[in-house]
N, C-alpha and C. Protein backbone atom coordinates (compact mmCIF):
# COMPACT_ATOMS: atom_id res chain seq x y z
N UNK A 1 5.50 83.80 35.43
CA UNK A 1 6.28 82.63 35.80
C UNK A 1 7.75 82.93 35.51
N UNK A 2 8.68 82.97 36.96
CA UNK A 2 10.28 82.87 36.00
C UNK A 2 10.65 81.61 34.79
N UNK A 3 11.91 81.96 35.28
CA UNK A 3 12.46 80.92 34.09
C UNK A 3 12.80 79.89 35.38
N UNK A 4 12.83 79.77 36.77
CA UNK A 4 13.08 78.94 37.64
C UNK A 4 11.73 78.30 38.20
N UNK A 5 10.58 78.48 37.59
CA UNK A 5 9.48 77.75 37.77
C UNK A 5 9.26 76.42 36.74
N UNK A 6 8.29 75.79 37.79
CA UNK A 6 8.31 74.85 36.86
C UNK A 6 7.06 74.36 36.53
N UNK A 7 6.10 73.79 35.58
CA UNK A 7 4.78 73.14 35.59
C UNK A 7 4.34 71.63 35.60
N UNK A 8 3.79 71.65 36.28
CA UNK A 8 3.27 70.15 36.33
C UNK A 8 1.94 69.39 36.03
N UNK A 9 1.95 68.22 35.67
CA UNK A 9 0.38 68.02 35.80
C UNK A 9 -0.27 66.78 36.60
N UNK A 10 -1.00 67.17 37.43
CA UNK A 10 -1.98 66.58 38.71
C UNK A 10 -3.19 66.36 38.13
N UNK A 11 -4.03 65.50 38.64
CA UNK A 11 -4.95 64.84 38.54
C UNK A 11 -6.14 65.99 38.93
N UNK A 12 -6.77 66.77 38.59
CA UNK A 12 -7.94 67.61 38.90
C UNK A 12 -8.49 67.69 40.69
N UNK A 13 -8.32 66.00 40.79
CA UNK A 13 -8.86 65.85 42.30
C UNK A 13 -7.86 66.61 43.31
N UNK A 14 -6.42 66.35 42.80
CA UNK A 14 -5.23 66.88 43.75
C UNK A 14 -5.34 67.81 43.46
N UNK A 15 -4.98 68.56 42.64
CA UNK A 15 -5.44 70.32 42.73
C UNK A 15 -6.09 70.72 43.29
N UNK A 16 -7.47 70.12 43.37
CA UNK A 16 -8.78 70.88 44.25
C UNK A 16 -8.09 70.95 45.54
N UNK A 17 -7.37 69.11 46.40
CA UNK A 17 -6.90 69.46 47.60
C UNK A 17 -5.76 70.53 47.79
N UNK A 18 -5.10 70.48 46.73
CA UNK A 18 -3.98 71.30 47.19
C UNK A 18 -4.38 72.67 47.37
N UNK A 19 -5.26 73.02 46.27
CA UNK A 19 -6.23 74.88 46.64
C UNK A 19 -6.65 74.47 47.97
N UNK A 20 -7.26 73.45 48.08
CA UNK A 20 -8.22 73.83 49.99
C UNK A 20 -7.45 74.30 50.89
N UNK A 21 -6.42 73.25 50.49
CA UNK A 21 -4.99 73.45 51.58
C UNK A 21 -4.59 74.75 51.88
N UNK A 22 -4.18 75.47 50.43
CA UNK A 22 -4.31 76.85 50.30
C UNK A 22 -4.52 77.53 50.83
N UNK A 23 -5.56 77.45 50.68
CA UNK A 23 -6.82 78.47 50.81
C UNK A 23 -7.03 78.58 52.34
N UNK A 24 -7.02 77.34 53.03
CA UNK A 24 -7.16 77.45 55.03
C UNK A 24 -5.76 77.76 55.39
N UNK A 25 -4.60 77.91 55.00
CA UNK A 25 -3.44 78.06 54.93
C UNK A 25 -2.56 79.87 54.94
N UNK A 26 -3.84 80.27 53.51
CA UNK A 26 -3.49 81.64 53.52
C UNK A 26 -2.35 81.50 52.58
N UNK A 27 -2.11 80.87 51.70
CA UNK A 27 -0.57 80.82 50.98
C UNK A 27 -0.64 80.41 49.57
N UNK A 28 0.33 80.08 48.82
CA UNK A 28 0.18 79.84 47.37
C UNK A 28 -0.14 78.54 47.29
N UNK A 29 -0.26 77.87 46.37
CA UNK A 29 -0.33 76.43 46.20
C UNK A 29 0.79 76.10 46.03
N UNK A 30 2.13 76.45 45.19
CA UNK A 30 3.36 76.03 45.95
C UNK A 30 4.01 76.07 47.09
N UNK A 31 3.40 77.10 48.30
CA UNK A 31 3.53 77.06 49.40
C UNK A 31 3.16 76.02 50.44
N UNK A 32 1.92 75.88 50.07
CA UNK A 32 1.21 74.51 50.73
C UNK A 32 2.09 73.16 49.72
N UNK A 33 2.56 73.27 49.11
CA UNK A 33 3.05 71.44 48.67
C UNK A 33 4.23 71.52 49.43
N UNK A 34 4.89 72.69 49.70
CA UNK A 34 5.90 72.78 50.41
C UNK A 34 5.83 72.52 51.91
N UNK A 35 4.70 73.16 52.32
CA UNK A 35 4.37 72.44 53.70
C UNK A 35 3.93 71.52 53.91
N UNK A 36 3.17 70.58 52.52
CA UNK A 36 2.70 69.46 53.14
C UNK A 36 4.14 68.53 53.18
N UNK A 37 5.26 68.85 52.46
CA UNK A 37 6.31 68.18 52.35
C UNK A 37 6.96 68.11 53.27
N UNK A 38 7.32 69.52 53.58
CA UNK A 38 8.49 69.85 54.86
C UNK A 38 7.11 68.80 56.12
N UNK A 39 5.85 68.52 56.21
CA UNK A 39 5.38 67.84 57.52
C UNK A 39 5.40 66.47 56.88
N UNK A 40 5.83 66.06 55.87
CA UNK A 40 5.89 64.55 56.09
C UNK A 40 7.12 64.50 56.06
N UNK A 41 8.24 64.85 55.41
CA UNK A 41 9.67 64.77 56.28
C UNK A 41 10.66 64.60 57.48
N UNK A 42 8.79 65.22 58.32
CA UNK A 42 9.13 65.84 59.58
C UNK A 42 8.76 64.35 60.00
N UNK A 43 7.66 64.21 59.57
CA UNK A 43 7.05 62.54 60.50
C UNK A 43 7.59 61.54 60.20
N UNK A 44 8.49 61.57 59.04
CA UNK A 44 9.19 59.90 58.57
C UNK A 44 10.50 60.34 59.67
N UNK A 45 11.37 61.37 59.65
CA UNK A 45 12.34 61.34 60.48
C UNK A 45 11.90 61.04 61.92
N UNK A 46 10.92 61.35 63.04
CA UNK A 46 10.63 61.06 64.01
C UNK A 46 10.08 59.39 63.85
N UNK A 47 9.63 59.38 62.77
CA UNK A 47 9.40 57.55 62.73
C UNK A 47 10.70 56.85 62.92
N UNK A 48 11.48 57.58 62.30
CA UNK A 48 13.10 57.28 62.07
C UNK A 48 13.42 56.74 63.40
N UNK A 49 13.37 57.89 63.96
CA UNK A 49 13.85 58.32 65.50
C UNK A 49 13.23 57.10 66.57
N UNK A 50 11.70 57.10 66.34
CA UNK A 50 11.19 56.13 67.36
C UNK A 50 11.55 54.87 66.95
N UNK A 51 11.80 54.21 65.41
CA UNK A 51 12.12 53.12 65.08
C UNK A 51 13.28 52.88 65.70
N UNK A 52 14.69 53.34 65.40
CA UNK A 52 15.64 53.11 66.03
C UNK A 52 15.89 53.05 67.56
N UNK A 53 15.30 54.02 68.57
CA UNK A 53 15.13 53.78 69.55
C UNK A 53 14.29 52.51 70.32
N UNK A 54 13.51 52.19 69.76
CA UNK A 54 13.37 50.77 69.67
C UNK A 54 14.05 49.59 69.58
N UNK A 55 15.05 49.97 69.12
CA UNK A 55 16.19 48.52 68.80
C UNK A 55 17.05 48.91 70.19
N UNK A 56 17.31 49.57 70.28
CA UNK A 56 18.32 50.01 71.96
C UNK A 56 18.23 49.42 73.09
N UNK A 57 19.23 48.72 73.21
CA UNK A 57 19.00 48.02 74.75
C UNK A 57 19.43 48.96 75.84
N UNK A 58 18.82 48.74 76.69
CA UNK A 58 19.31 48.94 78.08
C UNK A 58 20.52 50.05 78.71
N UNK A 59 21.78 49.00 77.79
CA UNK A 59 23.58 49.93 77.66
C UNK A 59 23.46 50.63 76.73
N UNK A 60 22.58 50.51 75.62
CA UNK A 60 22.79 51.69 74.76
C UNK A 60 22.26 52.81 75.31
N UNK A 61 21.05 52.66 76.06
CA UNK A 61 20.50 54.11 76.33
C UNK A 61 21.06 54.54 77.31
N UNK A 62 21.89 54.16 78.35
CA UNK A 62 22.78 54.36 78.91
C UNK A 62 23.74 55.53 78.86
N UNK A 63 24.03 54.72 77.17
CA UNK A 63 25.51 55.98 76.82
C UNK A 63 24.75 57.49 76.60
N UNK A 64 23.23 57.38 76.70
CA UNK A 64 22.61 58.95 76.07
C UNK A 64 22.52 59.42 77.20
N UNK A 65 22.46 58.68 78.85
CA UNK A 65 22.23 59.68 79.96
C UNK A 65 23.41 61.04 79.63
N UNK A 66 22.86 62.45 80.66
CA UNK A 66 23.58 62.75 80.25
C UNK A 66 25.05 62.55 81.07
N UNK A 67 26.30 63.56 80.87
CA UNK A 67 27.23 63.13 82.06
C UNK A 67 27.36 64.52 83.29
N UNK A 68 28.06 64.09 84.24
CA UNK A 68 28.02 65.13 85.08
C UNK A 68 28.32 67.29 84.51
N UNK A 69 29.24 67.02 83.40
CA UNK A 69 29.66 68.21 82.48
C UNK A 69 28.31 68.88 82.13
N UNK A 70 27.15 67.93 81.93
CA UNK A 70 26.14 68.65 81.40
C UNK A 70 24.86 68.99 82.53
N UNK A 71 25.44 68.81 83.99
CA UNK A 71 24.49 69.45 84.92
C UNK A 71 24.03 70.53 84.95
N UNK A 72 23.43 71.07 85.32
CA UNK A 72 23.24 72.86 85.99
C UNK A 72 23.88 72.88 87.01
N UNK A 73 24.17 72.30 87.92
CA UNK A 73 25.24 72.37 88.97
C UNK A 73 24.64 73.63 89.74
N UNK A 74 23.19 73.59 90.58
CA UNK A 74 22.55 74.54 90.50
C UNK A 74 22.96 74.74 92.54
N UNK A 75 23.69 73.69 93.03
CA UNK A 75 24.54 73.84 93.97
C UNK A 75 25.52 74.38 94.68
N UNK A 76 25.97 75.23 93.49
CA UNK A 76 27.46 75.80 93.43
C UNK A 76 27.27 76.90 94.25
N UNK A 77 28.26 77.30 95.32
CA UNK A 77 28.04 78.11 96.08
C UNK A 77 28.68 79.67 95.80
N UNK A 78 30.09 78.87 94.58
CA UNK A 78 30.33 79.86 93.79
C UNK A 78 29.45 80.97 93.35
N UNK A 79 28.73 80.65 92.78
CA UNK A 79 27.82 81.09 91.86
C UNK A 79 26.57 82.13 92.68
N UNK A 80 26.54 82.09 93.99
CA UNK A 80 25.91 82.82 94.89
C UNK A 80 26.52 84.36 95.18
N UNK A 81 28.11 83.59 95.34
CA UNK A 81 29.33 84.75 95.78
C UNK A 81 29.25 85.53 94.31
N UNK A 82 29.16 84.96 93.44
CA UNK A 82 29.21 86.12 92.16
C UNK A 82 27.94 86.97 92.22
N UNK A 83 27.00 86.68 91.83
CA UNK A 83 26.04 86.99 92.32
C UNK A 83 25.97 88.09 93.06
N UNK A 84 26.24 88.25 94.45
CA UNK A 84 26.37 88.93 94.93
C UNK A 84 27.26 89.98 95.16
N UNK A 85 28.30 89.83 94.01
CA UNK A 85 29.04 90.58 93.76
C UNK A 85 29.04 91.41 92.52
N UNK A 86 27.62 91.19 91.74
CA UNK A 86 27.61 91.36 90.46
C UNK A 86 28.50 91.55 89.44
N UNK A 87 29.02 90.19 89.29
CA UNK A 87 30.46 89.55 88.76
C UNK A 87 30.05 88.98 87.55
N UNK A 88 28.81 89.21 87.54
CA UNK A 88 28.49 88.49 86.60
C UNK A 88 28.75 88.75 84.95
């Protein structure tokens, strides 16, 4: 153990899950608390995400279309002439 570890104490039952976790995982048992963490982080922020998008009317979602700057502009005839000029 370094001196940057740390010990804790869990209830017998959570240990067992956290080894299973482990163990189908392929990783340490601080590896898996770490992943079970980094995936509920992951799901409260997308709760985040869908909660707030929920409150948005209409004009708000509006302002997220995107604007013409962010087309592909896959029209451009420019972009043929280079092309064919390997200008690229």
């Amino acid at each position: 153990m370094s001196s940057t570890d740390t010990t804790i104490k869990v209830p017998r039952r959570l240990r067992d899950r956290i080894s299973e976790r482990a163990k189908r995982e392929h990783v340490t048992l601080a590896v898996a608390i770490e992943h079970a963490l980094d995936e509920a982080e992951e799901l409260e922020f997308w709760g985040d995400v869908r909660r707030h998008h929920s409150t948005l009317t209409d004009e708000d979602r509006q302002e997220y279309v995107p604007g013409h700057a962010l087309r592909d502009n896959l029209d451009d005839t420019g972009d043929d002439a280079l092309s064919d000029e390997e200008a690229w």
